[in-house]
C-alpha atoms as a PDB file:
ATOM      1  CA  UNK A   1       3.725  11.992  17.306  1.00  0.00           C
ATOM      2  CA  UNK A   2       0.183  11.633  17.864  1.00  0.00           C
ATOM      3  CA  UNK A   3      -1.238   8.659  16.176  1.00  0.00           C
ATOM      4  CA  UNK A   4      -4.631   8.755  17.161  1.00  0.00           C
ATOM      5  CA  UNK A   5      -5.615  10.357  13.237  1.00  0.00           C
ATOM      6  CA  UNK A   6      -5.954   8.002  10.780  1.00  0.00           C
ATOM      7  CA  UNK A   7      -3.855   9.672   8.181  1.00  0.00           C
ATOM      8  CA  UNK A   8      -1.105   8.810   5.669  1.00  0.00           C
ATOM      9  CA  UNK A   9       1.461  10.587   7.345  1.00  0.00           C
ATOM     10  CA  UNK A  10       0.534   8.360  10.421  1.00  0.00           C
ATOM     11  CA  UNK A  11       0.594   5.151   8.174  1.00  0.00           C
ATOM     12  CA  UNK A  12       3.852   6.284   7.077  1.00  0.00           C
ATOM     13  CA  UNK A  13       5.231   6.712  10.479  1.00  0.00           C
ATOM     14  CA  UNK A  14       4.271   3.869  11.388  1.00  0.00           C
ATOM     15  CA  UNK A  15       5.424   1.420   8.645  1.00  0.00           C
ATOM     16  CA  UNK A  16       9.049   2.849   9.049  1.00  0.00           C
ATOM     17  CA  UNK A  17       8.826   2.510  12.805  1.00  0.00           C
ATOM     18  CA  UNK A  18       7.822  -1.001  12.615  1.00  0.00           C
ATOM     19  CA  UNK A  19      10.662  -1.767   9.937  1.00  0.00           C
ATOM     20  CA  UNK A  20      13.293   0.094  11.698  1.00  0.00           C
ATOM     21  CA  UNK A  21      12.291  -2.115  14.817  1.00  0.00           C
ATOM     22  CA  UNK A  22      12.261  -5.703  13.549  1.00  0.00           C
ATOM     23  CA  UNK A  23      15.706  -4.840  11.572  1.00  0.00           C
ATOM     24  CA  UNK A  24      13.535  -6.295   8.011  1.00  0.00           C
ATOM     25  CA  UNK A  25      16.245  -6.851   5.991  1.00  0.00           C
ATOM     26  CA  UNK A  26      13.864  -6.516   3.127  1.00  0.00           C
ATOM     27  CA  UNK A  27      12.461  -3.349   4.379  1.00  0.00           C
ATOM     28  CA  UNK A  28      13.108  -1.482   1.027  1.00  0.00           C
ATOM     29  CA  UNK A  29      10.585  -4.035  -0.746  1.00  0.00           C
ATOM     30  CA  UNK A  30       8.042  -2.677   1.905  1.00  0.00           C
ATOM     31  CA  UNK A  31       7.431   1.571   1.580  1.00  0.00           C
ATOM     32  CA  UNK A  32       5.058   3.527   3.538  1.00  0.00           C
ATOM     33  CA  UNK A  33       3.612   4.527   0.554  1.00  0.00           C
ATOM     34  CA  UNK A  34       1.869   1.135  -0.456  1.00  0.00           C
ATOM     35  CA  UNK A  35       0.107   1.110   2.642  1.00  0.00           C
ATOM     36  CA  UNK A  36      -3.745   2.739   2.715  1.00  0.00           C
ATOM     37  CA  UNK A  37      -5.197   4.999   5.627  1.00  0.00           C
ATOM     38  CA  UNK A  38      -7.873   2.336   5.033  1.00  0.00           C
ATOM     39  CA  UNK A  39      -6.202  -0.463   6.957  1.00  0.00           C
ATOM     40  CA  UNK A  40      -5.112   2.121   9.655  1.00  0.00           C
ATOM     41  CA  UNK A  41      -6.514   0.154  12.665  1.00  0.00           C
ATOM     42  CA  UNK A  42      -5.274  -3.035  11.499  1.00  0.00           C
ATOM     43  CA  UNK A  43      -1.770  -1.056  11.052  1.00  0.00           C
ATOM     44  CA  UNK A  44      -1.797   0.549  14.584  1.00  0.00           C
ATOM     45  CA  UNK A  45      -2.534  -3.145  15.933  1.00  0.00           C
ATOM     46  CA  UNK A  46       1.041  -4.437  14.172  1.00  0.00           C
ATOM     47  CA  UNK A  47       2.634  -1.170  15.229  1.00  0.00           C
ATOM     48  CA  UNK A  48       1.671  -1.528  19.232  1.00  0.00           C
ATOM     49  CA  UNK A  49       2.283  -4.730  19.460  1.00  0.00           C
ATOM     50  CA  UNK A  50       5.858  -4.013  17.949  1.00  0.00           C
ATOM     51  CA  UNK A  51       6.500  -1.214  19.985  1.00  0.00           C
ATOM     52  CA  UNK A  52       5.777  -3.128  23.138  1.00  0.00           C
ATOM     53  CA  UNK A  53       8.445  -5.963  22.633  1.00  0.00           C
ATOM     54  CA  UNK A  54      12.248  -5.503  23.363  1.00  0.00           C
ATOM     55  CA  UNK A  55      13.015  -8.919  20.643  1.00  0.00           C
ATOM     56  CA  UNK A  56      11.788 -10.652  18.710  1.00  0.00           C
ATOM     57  CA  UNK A  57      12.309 -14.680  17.126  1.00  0.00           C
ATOM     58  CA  UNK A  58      12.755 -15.035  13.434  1.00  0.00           C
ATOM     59  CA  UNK A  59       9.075 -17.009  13.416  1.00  0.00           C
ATOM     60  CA  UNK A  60       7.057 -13.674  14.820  1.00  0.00           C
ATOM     61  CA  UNK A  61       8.987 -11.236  12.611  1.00  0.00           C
ATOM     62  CA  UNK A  62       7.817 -14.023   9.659  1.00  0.00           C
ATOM     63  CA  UNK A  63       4.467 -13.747  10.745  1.00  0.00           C
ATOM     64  CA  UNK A  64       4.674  -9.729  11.350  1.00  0.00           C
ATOM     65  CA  UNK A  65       6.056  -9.435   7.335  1.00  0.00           C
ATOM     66  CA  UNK A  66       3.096 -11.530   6.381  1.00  0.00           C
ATOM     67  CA  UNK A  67       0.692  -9.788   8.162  1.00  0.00           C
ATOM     68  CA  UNK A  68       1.992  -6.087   7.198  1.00  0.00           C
ATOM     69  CA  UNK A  69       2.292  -7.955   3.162  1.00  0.00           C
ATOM     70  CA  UNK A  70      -1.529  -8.681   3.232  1.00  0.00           C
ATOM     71  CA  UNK A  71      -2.391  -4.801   4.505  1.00  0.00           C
ATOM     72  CA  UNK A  72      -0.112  -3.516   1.303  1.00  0.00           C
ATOM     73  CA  UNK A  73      -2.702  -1.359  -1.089  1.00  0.00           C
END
């Protein structure tokens, strides 16, 4: 997939990606949908930085929820 286009579809991607990855078991409170193509950069930051880790402890998924919860449109 080539994320370099800001666009929904991307944001969408992306969101799921990062939800399937940290195993949120509260991932159904968080769609794709609720998240703008405005905060794309700030959502591609969250979604590298995800992608690069093999685990994660309970504290950074805490603080990856929050973070993703403040981007929500």
């Amino acid at each position: 997939m080539d994320l370099s286009q800001p666009t929904q579809a991307n944001v969408e991607y992306m969101i799921e990606a990062i939800k399937t990855k940290l195993r949120m078991a509260s991932g159904a409170a968080m769609q794709a949908s609720h998240f703008s193509v405005d905060k794309y950069e700030d959502i591609k930051d969250i979604y590298d930085m995800v992608a690069s880790k093999e685990r994660f402890s309970i504290s950074e998924v805490e603080a990856l929820v929050s973070e993703l919860g403040k981007l929500r449109g």
